[in-house]
Protein backbone atom coordinates (compact mmCIF):
# COMPACT_ATOMS: atom_id res chain seq x y z
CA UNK A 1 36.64 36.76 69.59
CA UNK A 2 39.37 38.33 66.92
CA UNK A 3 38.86 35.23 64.84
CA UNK A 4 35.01 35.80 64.52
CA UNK A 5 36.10 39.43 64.27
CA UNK A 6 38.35 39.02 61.55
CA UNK A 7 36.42 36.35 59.81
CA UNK A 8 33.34 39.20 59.60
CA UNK A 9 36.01 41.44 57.71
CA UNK A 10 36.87 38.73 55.57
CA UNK A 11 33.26 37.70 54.57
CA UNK A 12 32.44 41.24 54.04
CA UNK A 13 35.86 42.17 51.89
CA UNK A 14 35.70 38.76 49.93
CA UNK A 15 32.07 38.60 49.12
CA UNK A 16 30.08 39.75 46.64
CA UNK A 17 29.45 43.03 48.09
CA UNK A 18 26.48 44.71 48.31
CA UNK A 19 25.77 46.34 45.25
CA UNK A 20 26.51 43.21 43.01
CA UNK A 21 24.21 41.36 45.22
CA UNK A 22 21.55 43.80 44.22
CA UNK A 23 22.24 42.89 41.21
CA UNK A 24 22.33 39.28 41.06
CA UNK A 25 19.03 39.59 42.62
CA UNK A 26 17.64 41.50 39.78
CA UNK A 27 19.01 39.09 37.20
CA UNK A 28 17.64 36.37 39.36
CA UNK A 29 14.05 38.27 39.38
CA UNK A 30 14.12 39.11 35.90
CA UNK A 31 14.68 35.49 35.34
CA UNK A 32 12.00 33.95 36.46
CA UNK A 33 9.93 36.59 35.17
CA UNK A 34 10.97 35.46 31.95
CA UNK A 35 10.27 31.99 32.96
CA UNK A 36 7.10 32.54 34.09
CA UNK A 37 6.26 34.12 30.92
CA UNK A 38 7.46 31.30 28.69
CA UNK A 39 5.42 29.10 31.23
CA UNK A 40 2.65 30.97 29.75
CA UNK A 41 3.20 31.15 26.51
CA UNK A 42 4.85 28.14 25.77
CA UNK A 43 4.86 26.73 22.30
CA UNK A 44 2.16 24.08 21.20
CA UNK A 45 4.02 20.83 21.22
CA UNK A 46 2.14 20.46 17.87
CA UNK A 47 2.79 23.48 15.29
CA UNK A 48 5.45 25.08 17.60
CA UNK A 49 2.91 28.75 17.70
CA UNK A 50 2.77 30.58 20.97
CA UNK A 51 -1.03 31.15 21.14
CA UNK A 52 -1.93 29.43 24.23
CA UNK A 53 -4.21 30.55 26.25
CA UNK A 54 -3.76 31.50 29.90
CA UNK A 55 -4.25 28.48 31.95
CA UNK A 56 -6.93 28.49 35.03
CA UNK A 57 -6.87 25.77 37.06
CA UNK A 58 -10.26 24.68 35.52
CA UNK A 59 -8.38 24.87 32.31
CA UNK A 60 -5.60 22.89 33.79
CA UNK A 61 -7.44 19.70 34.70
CA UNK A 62 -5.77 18.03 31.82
CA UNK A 63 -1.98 18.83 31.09
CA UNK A 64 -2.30 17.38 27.44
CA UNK A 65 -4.71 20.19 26.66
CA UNK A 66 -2.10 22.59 27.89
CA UNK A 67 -0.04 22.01 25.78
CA UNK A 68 -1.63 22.28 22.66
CA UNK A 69 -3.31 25.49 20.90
CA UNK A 70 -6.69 25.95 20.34
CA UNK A 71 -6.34 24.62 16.80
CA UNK A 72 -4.00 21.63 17.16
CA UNK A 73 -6.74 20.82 19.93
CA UNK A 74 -9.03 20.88 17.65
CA UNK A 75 -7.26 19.35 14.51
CA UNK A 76 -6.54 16.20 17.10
CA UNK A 77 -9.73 15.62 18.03
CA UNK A 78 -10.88 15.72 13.98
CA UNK A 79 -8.15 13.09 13.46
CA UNK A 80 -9.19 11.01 16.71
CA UNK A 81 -12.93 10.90 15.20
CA UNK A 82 -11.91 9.97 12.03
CA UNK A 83 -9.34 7.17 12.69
CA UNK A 84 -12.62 6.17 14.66
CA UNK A 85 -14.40 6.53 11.64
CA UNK A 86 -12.85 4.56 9.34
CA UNK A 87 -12.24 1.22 11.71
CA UNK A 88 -16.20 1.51 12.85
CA UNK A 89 -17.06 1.51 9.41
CA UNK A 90 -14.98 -1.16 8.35
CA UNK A 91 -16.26 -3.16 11.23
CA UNK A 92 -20.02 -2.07 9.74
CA UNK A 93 -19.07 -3.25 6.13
CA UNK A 94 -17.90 -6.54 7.74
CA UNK A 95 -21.08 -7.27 9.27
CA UNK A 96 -22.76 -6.38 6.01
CA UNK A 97 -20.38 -9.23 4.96
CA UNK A 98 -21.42 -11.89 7.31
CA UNK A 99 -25.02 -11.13 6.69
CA UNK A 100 -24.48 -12.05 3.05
CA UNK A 101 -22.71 -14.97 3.71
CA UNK A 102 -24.84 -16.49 6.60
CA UNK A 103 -28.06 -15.32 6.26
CA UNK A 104 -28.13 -16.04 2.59
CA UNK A 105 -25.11 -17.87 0.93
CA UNK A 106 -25.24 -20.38 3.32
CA UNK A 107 -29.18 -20.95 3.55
CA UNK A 108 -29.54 -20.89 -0.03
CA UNK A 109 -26.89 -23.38 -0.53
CA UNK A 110 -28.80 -25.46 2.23
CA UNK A 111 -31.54 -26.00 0.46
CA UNK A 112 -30.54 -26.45 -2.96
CA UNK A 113 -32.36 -23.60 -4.00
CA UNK A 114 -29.27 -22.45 -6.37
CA UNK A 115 -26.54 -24.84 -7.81
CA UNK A 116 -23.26 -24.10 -7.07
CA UNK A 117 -22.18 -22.40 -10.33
CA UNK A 118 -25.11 -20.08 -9.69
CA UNK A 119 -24.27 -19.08 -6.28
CA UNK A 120 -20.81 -18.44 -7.74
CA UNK A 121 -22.16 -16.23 -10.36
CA UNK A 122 -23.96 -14.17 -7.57
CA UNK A 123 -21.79 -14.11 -4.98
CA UNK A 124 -18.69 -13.82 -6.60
CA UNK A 125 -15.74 -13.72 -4.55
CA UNK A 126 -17.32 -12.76 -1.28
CA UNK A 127 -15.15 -15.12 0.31
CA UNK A 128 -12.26 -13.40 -0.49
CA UNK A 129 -13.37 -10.14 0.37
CA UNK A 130 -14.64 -11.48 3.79
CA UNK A 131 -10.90 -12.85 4.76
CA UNK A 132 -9.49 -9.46 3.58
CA UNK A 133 -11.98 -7.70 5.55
CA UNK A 134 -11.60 -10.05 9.10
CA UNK A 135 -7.61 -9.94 8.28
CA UNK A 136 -7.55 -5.68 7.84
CA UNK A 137 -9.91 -5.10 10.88
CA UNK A 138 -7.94 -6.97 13.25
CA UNK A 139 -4.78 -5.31 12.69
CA UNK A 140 -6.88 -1.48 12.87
CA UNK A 141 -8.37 -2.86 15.88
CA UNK A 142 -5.15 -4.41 17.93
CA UNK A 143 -3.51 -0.43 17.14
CA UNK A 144 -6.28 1.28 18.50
CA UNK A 145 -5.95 -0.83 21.78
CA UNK A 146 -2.46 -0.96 21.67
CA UNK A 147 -2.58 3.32 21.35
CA UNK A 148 -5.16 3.59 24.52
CA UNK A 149 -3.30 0.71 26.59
CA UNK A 150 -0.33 3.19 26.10
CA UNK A 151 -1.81 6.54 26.74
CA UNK A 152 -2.18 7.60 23.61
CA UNK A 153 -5.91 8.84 23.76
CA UNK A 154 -5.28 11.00 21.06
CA UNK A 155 -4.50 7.82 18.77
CA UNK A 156 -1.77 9.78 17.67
CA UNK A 157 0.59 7.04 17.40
CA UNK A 158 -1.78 4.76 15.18
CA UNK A 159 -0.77 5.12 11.24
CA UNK A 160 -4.13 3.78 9.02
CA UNK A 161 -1.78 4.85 5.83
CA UNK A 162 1.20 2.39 6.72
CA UNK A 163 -1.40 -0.36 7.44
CA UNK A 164 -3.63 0.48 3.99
CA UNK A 165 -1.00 0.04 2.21
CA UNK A 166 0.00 -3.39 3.88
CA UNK A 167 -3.40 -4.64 2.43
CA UNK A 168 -2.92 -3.28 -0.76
CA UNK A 169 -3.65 -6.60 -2.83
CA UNK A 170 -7.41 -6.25 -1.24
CA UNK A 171 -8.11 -3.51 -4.31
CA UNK A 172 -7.91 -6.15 -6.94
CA UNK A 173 -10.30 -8.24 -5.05
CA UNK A 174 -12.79 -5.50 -4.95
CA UNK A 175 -12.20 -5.00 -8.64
CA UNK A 176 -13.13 -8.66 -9.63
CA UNK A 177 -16.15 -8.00 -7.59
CA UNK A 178 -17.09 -4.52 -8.75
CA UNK A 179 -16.07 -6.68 -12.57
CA UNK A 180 -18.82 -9.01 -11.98
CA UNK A 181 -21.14 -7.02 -9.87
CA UNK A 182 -23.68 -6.26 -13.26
CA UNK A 183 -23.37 -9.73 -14.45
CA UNK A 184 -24.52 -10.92 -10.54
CA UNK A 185 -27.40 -8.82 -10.72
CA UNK A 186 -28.70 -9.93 -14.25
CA UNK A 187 -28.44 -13.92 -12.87
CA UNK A 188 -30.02 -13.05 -9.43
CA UNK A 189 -33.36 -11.29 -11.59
CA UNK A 190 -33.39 -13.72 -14.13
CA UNK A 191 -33.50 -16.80 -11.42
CA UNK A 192 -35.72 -15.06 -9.04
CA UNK A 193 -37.92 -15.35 -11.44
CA UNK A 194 -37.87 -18.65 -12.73
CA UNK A 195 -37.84 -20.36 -9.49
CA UNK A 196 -40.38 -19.88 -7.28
CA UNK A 197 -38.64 -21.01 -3.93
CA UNK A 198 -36.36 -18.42 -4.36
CA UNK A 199 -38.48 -15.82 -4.82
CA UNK A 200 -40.24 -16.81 -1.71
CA UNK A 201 -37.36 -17.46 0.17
CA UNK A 202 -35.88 -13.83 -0.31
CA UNK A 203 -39.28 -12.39 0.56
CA UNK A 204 -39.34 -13.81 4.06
CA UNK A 205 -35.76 -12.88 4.80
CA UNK A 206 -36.26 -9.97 4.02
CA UNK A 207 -39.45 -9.55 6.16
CA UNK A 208 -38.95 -11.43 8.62
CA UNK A 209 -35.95 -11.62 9.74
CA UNK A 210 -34.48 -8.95 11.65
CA UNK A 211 -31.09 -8.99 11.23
CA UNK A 212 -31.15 -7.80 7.18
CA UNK A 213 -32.70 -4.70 8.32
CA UNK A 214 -35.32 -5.16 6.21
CA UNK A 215 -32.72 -5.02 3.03
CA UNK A 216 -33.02 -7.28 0.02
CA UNK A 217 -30.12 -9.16 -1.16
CA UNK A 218 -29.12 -6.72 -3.82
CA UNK A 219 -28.77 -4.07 -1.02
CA UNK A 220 -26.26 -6.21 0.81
CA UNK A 221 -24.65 -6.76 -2.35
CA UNK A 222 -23.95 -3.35 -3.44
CA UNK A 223 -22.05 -3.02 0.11
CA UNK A 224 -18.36 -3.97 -1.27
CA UNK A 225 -18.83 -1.13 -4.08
CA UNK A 226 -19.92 1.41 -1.49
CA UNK A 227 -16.87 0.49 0.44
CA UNK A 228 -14.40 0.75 -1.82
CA UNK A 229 -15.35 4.15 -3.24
CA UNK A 230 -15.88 5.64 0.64
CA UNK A 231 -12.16 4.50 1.08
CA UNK A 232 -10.92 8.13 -0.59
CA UNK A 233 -13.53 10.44 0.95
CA UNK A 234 -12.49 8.26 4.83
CA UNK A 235 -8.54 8.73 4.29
CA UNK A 236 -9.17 13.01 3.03
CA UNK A 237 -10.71 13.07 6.21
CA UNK A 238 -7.57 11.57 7.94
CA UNK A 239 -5.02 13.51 5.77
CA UNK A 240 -6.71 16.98 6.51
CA UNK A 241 -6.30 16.55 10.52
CA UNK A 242 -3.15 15.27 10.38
CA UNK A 243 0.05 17.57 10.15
CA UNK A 244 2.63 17.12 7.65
CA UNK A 245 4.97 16.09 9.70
CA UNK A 246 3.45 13.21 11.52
CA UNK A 247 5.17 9.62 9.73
CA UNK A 248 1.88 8.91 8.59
CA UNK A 249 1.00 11.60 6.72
CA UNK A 250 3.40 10.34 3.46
CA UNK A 251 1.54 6.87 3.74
CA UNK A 252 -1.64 8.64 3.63
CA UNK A 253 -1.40 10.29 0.63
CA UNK A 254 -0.03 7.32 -1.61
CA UNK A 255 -2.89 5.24 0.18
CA UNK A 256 -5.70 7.49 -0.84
CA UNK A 257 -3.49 8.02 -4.42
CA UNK A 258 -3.57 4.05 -5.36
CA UNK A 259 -6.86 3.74 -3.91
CA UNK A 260 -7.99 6.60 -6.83
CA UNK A 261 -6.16 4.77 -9.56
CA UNK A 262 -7.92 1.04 -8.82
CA UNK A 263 -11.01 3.13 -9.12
CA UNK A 264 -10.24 4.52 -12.12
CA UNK A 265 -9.04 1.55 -13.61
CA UNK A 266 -12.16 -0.33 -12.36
CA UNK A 267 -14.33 2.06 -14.15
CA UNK A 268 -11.96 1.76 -17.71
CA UNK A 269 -12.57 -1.84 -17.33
CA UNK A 270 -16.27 -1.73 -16.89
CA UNK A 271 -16.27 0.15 -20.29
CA UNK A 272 -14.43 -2.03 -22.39
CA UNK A 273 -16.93 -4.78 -21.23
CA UNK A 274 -20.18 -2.55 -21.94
CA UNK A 275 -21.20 -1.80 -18.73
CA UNK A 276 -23.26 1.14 -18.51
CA UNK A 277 -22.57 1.87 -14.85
CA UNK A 278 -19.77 3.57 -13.44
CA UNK A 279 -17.94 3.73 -9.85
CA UNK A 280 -16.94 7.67 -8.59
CA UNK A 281 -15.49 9.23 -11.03
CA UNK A 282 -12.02 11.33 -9.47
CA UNK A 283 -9.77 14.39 -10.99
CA UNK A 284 -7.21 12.40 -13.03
CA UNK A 285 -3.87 13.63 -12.78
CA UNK A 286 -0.41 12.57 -14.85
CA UNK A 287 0.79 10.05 -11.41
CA UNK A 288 -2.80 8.09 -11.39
CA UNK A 289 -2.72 7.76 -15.14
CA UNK A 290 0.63 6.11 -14.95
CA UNK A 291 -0.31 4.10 -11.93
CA UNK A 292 -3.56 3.20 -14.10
CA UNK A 293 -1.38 2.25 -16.87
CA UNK A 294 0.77 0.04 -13.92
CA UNK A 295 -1.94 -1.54 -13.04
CA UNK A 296 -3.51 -3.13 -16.02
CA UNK A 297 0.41 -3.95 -16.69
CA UNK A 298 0.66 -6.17 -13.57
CA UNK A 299 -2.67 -8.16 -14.25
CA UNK A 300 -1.25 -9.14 -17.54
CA UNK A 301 2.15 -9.95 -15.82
CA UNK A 302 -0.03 -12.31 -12.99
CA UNK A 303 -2.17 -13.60 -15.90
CA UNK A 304 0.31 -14.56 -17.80
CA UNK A 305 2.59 -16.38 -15.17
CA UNK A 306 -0.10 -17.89 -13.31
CA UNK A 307 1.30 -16.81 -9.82
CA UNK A 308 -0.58 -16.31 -6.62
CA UNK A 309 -1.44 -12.07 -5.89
CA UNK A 310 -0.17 -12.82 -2.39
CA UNK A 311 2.72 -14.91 -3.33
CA UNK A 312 4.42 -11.99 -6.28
CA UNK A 313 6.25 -9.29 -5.39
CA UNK A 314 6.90 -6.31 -8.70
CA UNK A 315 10.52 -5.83 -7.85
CA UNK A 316 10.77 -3.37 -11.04
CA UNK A 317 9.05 -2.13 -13.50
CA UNK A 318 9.47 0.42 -16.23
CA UNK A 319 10.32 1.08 -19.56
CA UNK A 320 13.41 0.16 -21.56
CA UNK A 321 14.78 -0.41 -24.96
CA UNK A 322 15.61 -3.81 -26.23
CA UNK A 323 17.44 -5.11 -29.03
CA UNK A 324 18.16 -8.90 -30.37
CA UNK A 325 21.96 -8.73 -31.73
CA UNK A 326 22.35 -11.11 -34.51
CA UNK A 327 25.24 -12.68 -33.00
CA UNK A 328 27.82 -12.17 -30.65
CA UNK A 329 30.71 -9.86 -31.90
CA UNK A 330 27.52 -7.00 -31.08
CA UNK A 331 29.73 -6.22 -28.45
CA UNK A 332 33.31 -5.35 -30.41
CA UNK A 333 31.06 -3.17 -32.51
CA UNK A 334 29.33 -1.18 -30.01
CA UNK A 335 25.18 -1.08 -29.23
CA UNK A 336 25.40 1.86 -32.27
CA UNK A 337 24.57 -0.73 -34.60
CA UNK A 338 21.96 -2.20 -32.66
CA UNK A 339 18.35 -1.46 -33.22
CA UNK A 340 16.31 -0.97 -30.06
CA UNK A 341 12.76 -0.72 -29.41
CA UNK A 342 10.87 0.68 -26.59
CA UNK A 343 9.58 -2.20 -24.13
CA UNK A 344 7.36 -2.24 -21.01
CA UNK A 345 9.10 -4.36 -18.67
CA UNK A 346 8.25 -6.22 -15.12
CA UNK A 347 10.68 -7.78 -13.32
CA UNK A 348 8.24 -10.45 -10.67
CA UNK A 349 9.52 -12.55 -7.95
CA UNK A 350 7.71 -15.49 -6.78
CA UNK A 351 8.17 -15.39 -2.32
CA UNK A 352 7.32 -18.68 -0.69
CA UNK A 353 5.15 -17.55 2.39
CA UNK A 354 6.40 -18.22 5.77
CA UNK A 355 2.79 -18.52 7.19
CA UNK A 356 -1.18 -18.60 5.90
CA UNK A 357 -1.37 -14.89 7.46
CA UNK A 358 -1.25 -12.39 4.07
CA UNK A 359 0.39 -9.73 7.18
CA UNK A 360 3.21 -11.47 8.16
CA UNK A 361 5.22 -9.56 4.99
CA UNK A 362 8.37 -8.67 7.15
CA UNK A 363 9.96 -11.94 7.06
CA UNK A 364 9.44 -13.11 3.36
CA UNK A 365 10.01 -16.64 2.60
CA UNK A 366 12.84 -17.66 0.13
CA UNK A 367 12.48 -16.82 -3.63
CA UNK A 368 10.89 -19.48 -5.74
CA UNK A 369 11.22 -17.89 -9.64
CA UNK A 370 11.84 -14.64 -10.90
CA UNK A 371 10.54 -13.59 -14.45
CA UNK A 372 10.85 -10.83 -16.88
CA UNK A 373 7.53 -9.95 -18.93
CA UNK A 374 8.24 -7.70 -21.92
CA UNK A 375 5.24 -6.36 -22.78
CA UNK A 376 4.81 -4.10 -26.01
CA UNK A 377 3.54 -0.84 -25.95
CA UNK A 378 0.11 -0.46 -26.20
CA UNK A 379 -2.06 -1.20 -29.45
CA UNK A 380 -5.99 -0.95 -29.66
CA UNK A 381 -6.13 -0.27 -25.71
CA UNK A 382 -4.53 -3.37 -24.94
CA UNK A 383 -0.78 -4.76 -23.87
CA UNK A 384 0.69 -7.39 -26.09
CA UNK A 385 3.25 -9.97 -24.61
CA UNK A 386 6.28 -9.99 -27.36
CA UNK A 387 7.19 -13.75 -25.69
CA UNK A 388 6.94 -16.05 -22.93
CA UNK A 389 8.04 -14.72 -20.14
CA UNK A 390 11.95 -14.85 -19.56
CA UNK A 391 12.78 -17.21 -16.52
CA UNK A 392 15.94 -16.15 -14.91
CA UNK A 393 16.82 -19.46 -13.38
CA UNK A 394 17.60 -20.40 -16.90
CA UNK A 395 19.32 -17.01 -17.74
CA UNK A 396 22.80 -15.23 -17.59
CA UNK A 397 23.38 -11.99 -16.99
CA UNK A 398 26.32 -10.06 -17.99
CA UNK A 399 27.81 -6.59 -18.93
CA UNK A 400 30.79 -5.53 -20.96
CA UNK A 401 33.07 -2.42 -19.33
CA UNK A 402 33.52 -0.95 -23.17
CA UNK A 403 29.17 -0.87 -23.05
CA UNK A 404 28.86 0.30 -19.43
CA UNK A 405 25.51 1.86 -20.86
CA UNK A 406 23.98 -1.69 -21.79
CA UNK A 407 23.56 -5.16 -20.44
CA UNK A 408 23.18 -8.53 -22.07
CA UNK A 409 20.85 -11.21 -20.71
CA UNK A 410 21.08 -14.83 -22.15
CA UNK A 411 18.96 -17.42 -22.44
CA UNK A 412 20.00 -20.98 -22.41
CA UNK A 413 20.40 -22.11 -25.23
CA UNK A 414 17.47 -19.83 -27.26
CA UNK A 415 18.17 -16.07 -27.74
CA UNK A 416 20.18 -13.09 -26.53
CA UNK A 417 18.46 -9.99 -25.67
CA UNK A 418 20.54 -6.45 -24.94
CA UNK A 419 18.82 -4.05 -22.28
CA UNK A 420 19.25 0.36 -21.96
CA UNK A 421 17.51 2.63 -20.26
CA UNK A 422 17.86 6.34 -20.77
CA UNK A 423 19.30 6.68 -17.94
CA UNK A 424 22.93 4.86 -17.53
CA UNK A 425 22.29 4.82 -13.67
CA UNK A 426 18.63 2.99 -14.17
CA UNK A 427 20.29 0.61 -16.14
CA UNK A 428 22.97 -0.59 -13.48
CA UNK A 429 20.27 -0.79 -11.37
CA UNK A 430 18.46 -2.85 -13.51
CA UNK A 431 21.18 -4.84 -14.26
CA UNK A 432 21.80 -5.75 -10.62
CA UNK A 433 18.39 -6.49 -9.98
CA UNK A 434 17.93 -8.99 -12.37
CA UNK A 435 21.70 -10.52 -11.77
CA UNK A 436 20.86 -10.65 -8.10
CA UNK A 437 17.42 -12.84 -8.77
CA UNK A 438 19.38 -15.03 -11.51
CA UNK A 439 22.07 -15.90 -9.59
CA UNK A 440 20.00 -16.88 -6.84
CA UNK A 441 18.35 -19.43 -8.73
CA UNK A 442 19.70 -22.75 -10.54
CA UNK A 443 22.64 -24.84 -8.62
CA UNK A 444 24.48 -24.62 -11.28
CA UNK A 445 24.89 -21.09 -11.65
CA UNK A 446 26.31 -21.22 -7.97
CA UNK A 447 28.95 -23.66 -8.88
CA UNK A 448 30.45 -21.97 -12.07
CA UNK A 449 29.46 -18.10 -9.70
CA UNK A 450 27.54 -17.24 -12.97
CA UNK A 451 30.37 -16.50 -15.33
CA UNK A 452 28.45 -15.57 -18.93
CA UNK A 453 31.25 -17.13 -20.91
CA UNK A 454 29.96 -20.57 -20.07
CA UNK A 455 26.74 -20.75 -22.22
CA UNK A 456 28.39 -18.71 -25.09
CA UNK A 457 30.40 -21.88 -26.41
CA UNK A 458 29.11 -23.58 -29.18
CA UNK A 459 26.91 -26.62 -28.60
CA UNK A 460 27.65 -29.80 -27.72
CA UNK A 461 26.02 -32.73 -27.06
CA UNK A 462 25.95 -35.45 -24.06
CA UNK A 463 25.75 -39.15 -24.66
């Protein structure tokens, strides 16, 4: 009994008393008043606001909805229906696809009603754009399964920028279409009516059969240029409901960006042929005219090298100055005395692909050439090569410390050629660009590690 008695005293002297109990308790209250409020009010897991509106349990049927405010709600479900938008309508301008290849490619070709050459001359490169198309959809179509199999009903997680650009080298197949697409249209008239079968033959199609619609075949033609020029009004769309922040939003932009300049390049094309017609017509800005200018660059670059699109890779491109030193004591004088002139230049590397799939980009295969075009500026509207293009397999690649601001690039046994750019630090980086691709290639290189004093002997000759 005295030990309970004095434990009591104890307790009640060693405590925390009454009055900061009281006040503990307050705290405590206040607390989860507080908590309770922020519970209410707590911050849209989207734009961070604290506009949310107090939840019933109606309301609360779906915790994603909770929270989100009104308008990141709202700006999600815009996004959600036009990530929808764009895959259903690429899947629509695929069938629109098949229908010209099946129901009358294939027919016509059949029965010899068109030689080949013809059916080349109207169809063009449907092919092409059919693979593209069958390639591009599946990858939209495995993310939007792969986004619901993992929750994500919002779609949030699927990036149509990142994969856009991916399939980039489809907008130069839909400009040798859109290229050819007057010429196509002048044959198809012009043999519909000289031969008779044909002319009956697209009749009945497009009467009778059910699948076209009851379209003609210069309808279903027309369906790659009204795809390519809905590809910037479908990605605005996208880029409006999507906040800056989401890691798609930068892809989005330089999609929708190269997708403007191929149009605009398409439609400077179609002029210098004569072509009265014109794709959309969009705001030109100082970035699209360079990219234009890019562009028409790289098809001269491919034209002249004869590479595969899907096999090149543009490591760099740009401008710099060149000069041709008369011989080699250049360097004890300094690049003062040199005279340089401005050059467009493209440095391409030629990728062995590791599969037939044009997706499988992660993993590129080992290099098989590297070139630099020099391309003058240009003259009359058009580039001019200044040579064949320099192979760096048969090329050395060196720099002197007292002309840190230049490098020297040798050809075997030909000509010397010093590089600048305006920029010292471009330069380097030019420099070890092209060093890197020309050591790479040629064995012997590898053996002698590239030194540039070995080709600057004089010559000699083998028995």
């Amino acid at each position: 009994a005295t030990r309970t008695k004095s434990a009591d005293v104890e307790r009640a002297d060693s405590g925390i008393g009454q009055m900061p109990a009281r006040k503990w308790r307050s705290r405590a209250s206040e607390t989860l008043s507080s908590l309770q409020a922020w519970e209410a009010h707590r911050p849209c897991t989207d734009c961070g606001e604290r506009d949310l509106p107090v939840e019933t349990d109606v309301q609360n049927c779906n915790q994603r909805r909770a929270d989100l405010c009104e308008k990141c709600h709202k700006r999600r479900t815009e996004r959600k229906e036009s990530v929808l938008e764009f895959v259903n309508t690429e899947a629509s301008y695929g069938e629109d696809l098949r229908i010209i290849k099946e129901e009358f490619y294939l027919p016509m070709q059949a029965a010899g009603l068109l030689s080949q050459e013809q059916l080349q001359g109207i169809f063009s490169n449907i092919q092409e754009l059919i693979d593209l198309n069958e390639n591009f959809l599946e990858i939209l179509q495995e993310e939007i399964d792969q986004a619901f199999d993992q929750g994500d009903d919002d779609l949030m997680t699927v990036c149509i920028g990142e994969i856009f650009l991916e399939f980039v080298n489809m907008l130069p197949a839909f400009q040798t279409y859109c290229l050819q697409q007057s010429s196509s249209v002048n044959m198809l008239n012009a043999l519909e009516k000289e031969k008779e079968l044909l002319r009956i033959f697209l009749n009945v199609s497009q009467n009778d059969n059910t699948a076209l619609r009851r379209m003609n075949l210069r309808s279903f033609l027309m369906a790659p240029l009204q795809r390519v020029t809905k590809y910037p009004l479908l990605l605005s769309r996208i880029i409006k409901a999507t906040t800056e922040y989401h890691p798609d939003h930068g892809s989005l932009r330089e999609a929708k960006s190269r997708i403007e300049s191929h149009l605009e390049h398409i439609n400077m094309k179609t002029k210098q042929e004569g072509n009265t017609w014109t794709l959309r017509s969009f705001r030109q800005d100082s970035k699209k005219k360079r990219e234009v200018i890019n562009i028409e660059m790289r098809e001269t670059a491919l034209k002249t090298v004869g590479w595969l699109r899907e096999e090149t890779r543009f490591v760099m491109e740009g401008s710099l100055q060149l000069a041709q030193p008369p011989d080699g004591q250049w360097v004890k004088k300094g690049s003062k005395t040199l005279k340089f002139q401005n050059m467009q230049v493209l440095l391409l590397v030629n990728m062995k692909r590791v599969s037939e799939s044009s997706l499988e980009s992660a993993e590129p295969g080992p290099v098989k050439d590297a070139v630099l075009v020099l391309i003058r500026d240009k003259n009359n509207g058009k580039f001019h090569l200044l040579r064949e293009p320099l192979r760096l397999s048969n090329c050395i690649v060196s720099t002197d410390p007292d002309c840190d601001d230049t490098f020297e690039l040798i050809e075997i046994r030909r000509e010397a050629f010093v590089f600048r750019d305006s920029d010292r630090a471009r330069t380097h980086h030019w420099f070890r660009q092209i060093r890197r691709y020309s050591r790479e290639l040629g064995s012997w290189k590898k053996r002698r590690n590239a030194l540039p004093n070995i080709m600057i002997s004089t010559p000699h000759t083998r028995p």
